[in-house]
PDB file of N, CA and C in Angstrom:
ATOM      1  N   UNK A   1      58.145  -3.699 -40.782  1.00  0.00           N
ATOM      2  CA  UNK A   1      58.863  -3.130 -39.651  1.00  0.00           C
ATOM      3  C   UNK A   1      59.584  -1.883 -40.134  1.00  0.00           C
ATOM      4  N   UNK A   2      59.690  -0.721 -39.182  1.00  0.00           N
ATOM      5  CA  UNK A   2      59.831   0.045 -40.153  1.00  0.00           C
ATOM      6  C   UNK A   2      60.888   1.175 -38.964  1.00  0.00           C
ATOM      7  N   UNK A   3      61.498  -0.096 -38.118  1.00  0.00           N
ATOM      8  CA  UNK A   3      62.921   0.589 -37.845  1.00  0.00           C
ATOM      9  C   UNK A   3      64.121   0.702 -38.659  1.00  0.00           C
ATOM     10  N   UNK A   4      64.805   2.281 -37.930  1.00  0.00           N
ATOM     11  CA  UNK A   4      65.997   2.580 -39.219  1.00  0.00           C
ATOM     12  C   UNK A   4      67.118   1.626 -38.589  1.00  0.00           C
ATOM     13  N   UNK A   5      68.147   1.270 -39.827  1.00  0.00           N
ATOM     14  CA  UNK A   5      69.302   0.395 -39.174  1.00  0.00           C
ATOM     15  C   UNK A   5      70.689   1.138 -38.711  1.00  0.00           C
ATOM     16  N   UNK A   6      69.809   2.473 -38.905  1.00  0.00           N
ATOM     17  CA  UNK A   6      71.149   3.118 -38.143  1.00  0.00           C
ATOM     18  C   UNK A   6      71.004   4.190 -37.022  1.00  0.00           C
ATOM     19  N   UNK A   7      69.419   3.859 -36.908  1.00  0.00           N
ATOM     20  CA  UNK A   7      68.780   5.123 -35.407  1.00  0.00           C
ATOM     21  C   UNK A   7      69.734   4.058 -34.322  1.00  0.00           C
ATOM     22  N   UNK A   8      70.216   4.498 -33.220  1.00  0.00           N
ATOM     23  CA  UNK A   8      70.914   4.562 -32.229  1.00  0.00           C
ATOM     24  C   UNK A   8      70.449   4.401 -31.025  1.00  0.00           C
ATOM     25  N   UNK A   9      69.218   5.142 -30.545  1.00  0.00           N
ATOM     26  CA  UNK A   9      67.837   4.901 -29.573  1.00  0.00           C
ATOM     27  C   UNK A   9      66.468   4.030 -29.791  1.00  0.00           C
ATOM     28  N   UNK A  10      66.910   3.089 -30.845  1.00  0.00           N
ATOM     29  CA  UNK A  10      65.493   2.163 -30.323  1.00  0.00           C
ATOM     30  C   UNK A  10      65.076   1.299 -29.474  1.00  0.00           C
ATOM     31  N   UNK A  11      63.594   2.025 -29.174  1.00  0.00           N
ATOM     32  CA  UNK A  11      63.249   1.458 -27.615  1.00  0.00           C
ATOM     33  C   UNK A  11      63.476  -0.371 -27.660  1.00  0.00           C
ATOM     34  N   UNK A  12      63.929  -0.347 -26.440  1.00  0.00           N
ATOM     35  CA  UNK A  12      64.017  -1.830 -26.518  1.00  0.00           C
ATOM     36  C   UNK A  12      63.510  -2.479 -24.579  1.00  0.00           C
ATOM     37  N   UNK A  13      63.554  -3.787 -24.881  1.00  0.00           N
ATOM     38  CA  UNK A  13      63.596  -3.749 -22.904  1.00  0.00           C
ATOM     39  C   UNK A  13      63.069  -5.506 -23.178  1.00  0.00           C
ATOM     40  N   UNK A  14      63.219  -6.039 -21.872  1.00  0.00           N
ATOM     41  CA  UNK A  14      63.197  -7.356 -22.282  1.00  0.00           C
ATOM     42  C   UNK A  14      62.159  -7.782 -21.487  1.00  0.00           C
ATOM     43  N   UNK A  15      61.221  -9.189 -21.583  1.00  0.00           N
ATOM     44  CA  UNK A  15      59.704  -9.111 -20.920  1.00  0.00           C
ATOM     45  C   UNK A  15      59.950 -10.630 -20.918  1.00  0.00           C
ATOM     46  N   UNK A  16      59.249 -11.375 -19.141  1.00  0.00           N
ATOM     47  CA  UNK A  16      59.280 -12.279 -19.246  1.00  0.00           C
ATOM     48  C   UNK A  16      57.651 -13.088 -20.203  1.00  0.00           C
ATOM     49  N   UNK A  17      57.954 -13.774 -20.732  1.00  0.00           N
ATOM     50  CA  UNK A  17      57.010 -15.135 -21.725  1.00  0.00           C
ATOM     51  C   UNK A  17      56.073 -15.806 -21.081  1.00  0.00           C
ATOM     52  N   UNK A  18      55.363 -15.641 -20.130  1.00  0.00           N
ATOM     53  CA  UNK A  18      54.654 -16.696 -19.089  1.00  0.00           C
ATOM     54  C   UNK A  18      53.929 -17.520 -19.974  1.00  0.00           C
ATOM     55  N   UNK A  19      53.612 -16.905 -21.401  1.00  0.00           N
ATOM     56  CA  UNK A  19      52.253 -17.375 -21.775  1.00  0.00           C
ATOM     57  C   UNK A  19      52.982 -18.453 -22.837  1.00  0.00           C
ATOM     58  N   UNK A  20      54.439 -18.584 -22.768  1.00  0.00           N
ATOM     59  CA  UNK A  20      55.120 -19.814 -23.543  1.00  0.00           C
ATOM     60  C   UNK A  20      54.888 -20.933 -22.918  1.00  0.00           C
ATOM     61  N   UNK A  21      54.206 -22.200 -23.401  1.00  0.00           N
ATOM     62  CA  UNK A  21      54.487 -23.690 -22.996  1.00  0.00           C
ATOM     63  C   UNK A  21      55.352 -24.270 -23.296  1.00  0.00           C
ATOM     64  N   UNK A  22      56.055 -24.131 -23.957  1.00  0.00           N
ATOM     65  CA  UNK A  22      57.342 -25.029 -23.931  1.00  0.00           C
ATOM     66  C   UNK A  22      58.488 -24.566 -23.396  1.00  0.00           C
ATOM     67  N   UNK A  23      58.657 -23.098 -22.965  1.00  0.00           N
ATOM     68  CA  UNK A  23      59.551 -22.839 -21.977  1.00  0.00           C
ATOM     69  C   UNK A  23      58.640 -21.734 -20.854  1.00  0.00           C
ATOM     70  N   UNK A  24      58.385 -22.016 -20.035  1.00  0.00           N
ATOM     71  CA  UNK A  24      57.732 -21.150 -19.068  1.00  0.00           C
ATOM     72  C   UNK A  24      59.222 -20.160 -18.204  1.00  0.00           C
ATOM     73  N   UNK A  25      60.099 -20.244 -18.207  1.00  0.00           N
ATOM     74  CA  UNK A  25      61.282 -18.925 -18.160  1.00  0.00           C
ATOM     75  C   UNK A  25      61.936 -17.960 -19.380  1.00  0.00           C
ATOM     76  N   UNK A  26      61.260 -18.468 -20.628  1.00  0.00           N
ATOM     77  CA  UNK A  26      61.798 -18.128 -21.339  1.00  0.00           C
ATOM     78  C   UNK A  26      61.290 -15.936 -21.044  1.00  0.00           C
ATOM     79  N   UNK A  27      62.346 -15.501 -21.655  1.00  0.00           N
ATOM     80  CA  UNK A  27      62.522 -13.946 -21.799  1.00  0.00           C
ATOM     81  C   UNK A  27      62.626 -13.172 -23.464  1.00  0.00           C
ATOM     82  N   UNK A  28      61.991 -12.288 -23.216  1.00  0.00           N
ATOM     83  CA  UNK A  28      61.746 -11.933 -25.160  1.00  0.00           C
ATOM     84  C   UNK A  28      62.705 -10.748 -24.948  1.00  0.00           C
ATOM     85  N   UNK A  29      63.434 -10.166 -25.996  1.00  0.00           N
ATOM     86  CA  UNK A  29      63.638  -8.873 -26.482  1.00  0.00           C
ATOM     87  C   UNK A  29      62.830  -8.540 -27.260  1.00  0.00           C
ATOM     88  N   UNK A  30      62.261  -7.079 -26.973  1.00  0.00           N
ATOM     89  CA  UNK A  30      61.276  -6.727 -28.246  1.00  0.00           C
ATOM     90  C   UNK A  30      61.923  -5.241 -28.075  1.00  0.00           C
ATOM     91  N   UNK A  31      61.443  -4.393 -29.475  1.00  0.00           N
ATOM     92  CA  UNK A  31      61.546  -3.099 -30.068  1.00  0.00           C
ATOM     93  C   UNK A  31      60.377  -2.570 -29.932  1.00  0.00           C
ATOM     94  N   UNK A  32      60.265  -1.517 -29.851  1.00  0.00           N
ATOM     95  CA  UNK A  32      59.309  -0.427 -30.037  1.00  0.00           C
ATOM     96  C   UNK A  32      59.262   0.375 -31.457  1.00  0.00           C
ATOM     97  N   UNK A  33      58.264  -0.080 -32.396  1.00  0.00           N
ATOM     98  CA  UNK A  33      58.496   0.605 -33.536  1.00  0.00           C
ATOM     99  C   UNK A  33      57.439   1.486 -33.701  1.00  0.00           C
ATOM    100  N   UNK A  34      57.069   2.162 -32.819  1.00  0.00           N
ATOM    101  CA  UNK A  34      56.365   2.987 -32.732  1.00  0.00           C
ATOM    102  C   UNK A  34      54.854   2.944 -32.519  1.00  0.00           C
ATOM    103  N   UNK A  35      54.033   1.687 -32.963  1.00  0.00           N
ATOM    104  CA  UNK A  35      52.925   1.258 -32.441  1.00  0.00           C
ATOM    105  C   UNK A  35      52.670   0.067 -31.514  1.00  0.00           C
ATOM    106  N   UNK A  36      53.762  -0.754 -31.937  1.00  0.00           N
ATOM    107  CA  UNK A  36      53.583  -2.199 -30.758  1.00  0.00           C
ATOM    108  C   UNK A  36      54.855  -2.563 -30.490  1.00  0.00           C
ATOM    109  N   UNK A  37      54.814  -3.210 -29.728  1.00  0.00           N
ATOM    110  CA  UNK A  37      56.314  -3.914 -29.438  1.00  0.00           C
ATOM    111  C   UNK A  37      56.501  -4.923 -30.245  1.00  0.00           C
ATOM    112  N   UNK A  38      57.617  -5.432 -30.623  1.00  0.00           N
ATOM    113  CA  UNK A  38      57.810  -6.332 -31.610  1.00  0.00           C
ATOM    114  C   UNK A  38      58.959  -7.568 -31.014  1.00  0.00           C
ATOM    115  N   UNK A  39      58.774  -8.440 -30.755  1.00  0.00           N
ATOM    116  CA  UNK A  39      59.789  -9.933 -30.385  1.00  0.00           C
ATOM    117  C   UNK A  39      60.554  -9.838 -31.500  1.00  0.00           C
ATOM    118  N   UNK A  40      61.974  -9.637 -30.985  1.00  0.00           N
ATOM    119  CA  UNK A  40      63.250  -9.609 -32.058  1.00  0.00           C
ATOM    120  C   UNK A  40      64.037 -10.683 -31.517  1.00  0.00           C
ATOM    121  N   UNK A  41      63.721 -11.341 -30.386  1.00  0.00           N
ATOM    122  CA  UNK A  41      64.850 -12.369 -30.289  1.00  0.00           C
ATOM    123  C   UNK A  41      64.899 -12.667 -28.364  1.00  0.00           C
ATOM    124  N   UNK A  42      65.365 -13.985 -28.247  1.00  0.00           N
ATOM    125  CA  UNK A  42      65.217 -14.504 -26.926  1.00  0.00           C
ATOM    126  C   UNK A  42      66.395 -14.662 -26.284  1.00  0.00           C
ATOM    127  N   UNK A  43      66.463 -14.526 -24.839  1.00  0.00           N
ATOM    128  CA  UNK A  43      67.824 -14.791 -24.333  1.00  0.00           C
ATOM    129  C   UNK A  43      68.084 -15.850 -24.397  1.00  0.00           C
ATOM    130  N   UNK A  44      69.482 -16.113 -24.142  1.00  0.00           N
ATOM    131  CA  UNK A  44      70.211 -17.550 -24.123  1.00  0.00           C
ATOM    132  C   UNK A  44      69.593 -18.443 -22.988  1.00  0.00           C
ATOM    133  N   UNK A  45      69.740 -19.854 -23.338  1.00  0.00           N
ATOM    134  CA  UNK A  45      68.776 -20.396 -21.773  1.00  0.00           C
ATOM    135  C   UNK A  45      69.854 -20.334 -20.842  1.00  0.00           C
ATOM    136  N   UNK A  46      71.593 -19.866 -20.986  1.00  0.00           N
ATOM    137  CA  UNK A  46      72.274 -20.029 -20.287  1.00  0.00           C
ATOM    138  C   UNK A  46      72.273 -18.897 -19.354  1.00  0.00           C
ATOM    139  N   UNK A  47      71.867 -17.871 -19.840  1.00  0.00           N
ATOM    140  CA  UNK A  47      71.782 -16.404 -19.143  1.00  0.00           C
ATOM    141  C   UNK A  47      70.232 -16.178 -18.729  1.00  0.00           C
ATOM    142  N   UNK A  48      69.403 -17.005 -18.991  1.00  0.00           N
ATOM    143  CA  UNK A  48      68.070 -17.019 -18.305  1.00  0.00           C
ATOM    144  C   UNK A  48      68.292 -16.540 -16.510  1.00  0.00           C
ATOM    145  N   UNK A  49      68.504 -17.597 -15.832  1.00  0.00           N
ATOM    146  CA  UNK A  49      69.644 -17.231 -14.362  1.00  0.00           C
ATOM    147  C   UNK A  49      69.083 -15.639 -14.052  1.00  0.00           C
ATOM    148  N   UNK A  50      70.612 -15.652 -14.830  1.00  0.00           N
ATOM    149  CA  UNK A  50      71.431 -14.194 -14.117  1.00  0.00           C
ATOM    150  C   UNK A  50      70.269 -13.178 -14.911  1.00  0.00           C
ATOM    151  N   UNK A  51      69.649 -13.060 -15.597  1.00  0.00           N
ATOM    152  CA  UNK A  51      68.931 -11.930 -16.187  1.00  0.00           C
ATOM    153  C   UNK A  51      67.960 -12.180 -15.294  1.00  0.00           C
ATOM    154  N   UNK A  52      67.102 -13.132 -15.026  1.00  0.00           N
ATOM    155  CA  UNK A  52      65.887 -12.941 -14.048  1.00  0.00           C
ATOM    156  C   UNK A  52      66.009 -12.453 -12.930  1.00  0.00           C
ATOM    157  N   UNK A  53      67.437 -13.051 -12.505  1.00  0.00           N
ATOM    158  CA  UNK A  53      67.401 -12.331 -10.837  1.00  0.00           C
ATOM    159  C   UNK A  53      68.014 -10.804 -11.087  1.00  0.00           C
ATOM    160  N   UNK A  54      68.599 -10.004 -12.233  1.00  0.00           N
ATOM    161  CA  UNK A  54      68.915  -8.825 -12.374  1.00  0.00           C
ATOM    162  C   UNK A  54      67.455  -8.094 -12.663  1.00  0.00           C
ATOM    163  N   UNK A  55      66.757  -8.425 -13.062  1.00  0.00           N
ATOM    164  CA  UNK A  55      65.124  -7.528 -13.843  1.00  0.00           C
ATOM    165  C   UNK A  55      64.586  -8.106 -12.127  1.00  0.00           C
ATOM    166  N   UNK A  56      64.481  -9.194 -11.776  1.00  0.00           N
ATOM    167  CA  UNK A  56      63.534  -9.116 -10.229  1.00  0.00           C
ATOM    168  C   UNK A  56      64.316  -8.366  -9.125  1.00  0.00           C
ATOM    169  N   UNK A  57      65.933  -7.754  -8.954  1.00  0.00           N
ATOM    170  CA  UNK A  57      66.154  -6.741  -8.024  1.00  0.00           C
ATOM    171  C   UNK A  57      65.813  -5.853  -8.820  1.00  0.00           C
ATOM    172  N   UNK A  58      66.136  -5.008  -9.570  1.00  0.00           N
ATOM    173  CA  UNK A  58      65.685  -3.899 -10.371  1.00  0.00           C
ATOM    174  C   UNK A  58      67.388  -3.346 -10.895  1.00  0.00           C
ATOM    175  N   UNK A  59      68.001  -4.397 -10.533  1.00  0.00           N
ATOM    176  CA  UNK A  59      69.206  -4.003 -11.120  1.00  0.00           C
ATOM    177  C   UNK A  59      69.948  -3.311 -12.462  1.00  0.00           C
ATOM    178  N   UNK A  60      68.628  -3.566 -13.322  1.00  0.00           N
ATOM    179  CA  UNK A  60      69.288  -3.291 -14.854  1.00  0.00           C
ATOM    180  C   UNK A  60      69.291  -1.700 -15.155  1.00  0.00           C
ATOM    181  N   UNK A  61      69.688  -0.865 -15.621  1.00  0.00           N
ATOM    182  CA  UNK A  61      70.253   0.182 -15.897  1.00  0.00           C
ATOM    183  C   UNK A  61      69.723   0.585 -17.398  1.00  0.00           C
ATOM    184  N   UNK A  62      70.150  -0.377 -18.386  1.00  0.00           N
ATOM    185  CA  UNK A  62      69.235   0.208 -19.921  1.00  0.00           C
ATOM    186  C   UNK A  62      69.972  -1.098 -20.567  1.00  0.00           C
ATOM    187  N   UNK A  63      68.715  -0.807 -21.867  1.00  0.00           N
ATOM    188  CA  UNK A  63      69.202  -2.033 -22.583  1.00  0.00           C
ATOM    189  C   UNK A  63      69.366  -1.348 -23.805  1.00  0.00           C
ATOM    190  N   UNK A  64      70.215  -1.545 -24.381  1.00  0.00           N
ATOM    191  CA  UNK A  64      70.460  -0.655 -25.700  1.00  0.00           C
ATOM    192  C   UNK A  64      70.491  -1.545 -27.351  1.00  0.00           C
ATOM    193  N   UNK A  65      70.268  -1.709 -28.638  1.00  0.00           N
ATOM    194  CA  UNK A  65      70.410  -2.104 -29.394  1.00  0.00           C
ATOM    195  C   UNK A  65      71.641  -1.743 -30.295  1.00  0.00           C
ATOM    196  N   UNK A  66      72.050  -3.103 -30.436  1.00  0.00           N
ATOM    197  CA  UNK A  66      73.669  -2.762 -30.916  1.00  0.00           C
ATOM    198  C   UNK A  66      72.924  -2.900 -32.533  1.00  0.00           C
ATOM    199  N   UNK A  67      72.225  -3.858 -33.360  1.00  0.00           N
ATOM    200  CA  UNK A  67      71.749  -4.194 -34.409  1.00  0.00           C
ATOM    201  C   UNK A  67      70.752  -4.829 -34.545  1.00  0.00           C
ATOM    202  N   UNK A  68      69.808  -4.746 -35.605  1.00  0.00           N
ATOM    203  CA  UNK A  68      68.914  -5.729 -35.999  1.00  0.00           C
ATOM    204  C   UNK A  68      68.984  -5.735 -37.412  1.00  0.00           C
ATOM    205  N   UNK A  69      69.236  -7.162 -37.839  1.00  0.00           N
ATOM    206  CA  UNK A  69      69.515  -7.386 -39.737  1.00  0.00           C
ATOM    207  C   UNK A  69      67.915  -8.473 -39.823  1.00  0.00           C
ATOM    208  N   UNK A  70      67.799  -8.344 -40.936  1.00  0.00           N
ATOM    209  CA  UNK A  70      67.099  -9.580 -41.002  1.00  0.00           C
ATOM    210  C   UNK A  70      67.802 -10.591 -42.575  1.00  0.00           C
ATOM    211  N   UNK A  71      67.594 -12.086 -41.441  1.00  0.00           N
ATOM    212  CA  UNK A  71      68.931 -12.649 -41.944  1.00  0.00           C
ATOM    213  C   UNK A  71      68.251 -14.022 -42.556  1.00  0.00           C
ATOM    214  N   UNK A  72      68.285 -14.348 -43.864  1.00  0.00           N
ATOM    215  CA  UNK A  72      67.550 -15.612 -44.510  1.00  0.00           C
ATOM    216  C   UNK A  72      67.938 -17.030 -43.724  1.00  0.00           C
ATOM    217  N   UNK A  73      67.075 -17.553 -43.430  1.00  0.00           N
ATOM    218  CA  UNK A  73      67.292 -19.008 -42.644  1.00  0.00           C
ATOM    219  C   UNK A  73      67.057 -20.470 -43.708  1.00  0.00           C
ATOM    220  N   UNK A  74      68.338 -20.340 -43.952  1.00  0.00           N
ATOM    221  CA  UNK A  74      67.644 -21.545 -45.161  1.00  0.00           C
ATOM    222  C   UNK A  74      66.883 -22.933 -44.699  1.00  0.00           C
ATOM    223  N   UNK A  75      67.062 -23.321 -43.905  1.00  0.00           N
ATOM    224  CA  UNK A  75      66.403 -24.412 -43.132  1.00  0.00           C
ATOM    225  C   UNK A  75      64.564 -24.351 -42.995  1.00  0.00           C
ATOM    226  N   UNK A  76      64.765 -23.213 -42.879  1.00  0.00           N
ATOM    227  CA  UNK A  76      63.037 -22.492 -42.797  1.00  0.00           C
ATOM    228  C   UNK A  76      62.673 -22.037 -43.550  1.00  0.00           C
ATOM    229  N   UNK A  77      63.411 -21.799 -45.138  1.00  0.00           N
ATOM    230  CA  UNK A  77      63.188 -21.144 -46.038  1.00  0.00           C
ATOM    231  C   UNK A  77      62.084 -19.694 -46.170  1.00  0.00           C
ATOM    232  N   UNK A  78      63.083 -18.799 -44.871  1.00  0.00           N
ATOM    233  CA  UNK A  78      62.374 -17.493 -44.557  1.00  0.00           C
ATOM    234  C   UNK A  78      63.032 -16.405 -43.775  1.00  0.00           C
ATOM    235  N   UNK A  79      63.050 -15.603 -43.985  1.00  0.00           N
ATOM    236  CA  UNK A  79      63.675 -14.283 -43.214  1.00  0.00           C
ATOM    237  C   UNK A  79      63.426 -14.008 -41.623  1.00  0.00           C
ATOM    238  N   UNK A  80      64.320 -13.820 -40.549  1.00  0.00           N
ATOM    239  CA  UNK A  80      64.014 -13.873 -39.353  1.00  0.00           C
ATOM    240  C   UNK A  80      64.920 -12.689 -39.089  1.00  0.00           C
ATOM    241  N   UNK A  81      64.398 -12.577 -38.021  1.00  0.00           N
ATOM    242  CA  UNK A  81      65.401 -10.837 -37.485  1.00  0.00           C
ATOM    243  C   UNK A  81      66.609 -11.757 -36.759  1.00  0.00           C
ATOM    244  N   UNK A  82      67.397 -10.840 -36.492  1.00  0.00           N
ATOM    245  CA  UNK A  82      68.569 -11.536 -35.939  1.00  0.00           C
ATOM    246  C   UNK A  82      69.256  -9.622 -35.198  1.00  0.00           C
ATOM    247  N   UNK A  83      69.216 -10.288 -33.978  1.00  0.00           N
ATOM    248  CA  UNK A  83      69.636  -8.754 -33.581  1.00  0.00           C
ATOM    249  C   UNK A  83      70.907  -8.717 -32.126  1.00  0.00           C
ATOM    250  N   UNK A  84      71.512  -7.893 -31.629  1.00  0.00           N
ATOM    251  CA  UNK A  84      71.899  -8.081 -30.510  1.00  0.00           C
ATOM    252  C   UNK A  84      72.148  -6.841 -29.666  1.00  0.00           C
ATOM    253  N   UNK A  85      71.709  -7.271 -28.351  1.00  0.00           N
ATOM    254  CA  UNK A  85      71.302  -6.150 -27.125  1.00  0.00           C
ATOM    255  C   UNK A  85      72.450  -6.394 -26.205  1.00  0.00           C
ATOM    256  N   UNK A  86      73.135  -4.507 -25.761  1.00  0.00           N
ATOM    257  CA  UNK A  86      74.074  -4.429 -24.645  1.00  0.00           C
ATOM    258  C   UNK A  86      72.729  -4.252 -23.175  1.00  0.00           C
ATOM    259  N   UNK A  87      72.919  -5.357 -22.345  1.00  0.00           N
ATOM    260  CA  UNK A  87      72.239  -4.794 -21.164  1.00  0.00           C
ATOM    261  C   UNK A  87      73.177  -4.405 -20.095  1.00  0.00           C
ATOM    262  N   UNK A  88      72.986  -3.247 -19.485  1.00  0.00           N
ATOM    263  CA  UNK A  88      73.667  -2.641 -18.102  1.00  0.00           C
ATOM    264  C   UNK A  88      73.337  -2.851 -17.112  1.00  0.00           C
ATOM    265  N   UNK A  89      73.824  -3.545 -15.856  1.00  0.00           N
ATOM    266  CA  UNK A  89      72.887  -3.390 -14.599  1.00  0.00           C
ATOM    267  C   UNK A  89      74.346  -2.670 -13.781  1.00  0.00           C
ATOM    268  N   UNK A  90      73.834  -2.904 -12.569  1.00  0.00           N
ATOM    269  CA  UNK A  90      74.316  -2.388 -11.069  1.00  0.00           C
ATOM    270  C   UNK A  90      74.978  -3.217 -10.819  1.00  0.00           C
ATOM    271  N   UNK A  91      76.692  -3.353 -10.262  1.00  0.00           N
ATOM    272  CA  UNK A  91      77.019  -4.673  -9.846  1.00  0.00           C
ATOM    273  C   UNK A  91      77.740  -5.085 -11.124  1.00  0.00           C
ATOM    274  N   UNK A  92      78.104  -6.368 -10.459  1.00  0.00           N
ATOM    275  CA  UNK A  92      79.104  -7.191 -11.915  1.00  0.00           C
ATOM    276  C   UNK A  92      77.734  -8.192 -12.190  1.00  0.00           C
ATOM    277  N   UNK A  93      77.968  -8.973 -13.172  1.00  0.00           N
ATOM    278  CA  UNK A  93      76.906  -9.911 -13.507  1.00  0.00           C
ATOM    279  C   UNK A  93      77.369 -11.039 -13.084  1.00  0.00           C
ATOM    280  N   UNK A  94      76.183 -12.401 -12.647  1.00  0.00           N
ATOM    281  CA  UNK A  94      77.055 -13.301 -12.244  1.00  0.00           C
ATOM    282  C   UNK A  94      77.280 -14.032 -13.735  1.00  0.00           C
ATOM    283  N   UNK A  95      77.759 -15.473 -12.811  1.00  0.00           N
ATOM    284  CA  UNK A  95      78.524 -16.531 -14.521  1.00  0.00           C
ATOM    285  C   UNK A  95      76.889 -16.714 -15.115  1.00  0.00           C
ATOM    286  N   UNK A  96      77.392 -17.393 -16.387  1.00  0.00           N
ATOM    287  CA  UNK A  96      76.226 -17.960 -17.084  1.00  0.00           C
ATOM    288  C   UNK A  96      76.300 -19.376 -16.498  1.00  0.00           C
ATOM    289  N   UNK A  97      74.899 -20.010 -16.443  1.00  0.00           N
ATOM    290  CA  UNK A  97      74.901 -21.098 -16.006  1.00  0.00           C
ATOM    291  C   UNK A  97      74.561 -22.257 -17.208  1.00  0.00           C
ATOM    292  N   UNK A  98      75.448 -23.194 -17.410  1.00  0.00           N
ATOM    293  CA  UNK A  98      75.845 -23.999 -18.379  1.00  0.00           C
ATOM    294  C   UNK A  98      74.840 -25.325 -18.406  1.00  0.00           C
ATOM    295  N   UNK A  99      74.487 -25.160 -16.929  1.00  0.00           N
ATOM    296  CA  UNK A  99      73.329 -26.328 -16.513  1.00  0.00           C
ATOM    297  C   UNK A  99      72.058 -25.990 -16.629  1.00  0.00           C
ATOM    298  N   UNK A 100      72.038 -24.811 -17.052  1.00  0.00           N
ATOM    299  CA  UNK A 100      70.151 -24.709 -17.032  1.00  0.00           C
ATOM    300  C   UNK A 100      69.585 -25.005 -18.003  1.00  0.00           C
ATOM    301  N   UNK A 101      68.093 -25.421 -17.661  1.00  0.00           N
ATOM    302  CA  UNK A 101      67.378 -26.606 -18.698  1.00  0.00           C
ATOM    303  C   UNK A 101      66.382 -26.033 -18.756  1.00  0.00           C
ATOM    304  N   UNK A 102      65.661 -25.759 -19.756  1.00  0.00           N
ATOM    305  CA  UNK A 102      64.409 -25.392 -20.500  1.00  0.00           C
ATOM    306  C   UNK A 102      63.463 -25.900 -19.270  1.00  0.00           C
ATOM    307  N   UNK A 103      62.526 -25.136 -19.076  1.00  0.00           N
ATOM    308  CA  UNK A 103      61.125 -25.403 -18.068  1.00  0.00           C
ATOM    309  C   UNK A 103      61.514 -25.373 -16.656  1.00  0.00           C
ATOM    310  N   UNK A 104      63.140 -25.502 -16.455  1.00  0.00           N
ATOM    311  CA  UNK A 104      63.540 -25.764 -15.009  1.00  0.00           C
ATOM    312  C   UNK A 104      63.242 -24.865 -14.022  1.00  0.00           C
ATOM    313  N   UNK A 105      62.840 -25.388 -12.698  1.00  0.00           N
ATOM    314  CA  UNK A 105      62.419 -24.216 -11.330  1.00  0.00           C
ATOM    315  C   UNK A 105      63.339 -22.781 -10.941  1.00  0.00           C
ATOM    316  N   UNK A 106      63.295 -21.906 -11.470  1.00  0.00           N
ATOM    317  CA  UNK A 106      64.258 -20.759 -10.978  1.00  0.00           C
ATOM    318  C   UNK A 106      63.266 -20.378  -9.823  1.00  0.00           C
ATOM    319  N   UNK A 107      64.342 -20.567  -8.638  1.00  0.00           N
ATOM    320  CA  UNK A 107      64.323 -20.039  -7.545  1.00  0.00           C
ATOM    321  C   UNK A 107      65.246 -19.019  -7.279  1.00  0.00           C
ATOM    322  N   UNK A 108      64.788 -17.794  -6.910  1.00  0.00           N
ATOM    323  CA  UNK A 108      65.109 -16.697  -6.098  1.00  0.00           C
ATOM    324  C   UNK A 108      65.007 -16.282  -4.780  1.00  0.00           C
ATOM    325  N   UNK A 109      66.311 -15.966  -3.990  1.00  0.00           N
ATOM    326  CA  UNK A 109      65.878 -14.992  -2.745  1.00  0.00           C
ATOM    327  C   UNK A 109      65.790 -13.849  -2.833  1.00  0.00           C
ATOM    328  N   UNK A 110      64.597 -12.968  -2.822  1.00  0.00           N
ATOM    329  CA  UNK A 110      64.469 -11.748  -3.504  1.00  0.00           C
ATOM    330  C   UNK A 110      63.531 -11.360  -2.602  1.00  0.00           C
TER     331      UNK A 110
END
């Protein structure tokens, strides 16, 4: 990977996972490092919610990269990115929802 850790503009933007089976809502962050996009990390399942219905109005504004380290996981005995994204939309955001469950039906009026 051969982003700098201190460029300021790397492309970033977040994409829903359809093709995940074990979470069919799940949402990726990925980077643009210049030839492919790259999965740096997934939203919270608590903010799953409020991010889907902000990306299905078209609410979001930019997503910016605050960092990406890559950070040893001793459990896995292996290096994983570990990064974190400011997203902007239109509007206030709503709460995070504390009840949402992996695979669960998100319904929208949209």
């Amino acid at each position: 990977m051969e982003l700098k850790s201190k460029e300021t503009n790397v492309p970033v933007r977040a994409s829903f996972e359809t093709s995940n089976l074990t979470d069919k809502n799940a949402i990726t962050f990925e980077v643009f490092d210049g030839a492919v996009w790259l999965v740096i990390g997934y939203c919270g399942v608590e903010k799953i919610p409020k991010l889907t219905k902000a990306i299905k109005r078209g609410e979001i504004i930019s997503y910016k990269v605050c960092y990406i380290r890559r950070q040893w996981i001793p459990k896995g005995r292996n290096f994983r990115l570990h990064a974190a994204v400011i997203i902007a939309k239109k509007g206030r955001w709503d709460k995070n929802d504390s009840n949402n469950k992996y695979n669960s039906d998100l319904c929208f009026d949209i």
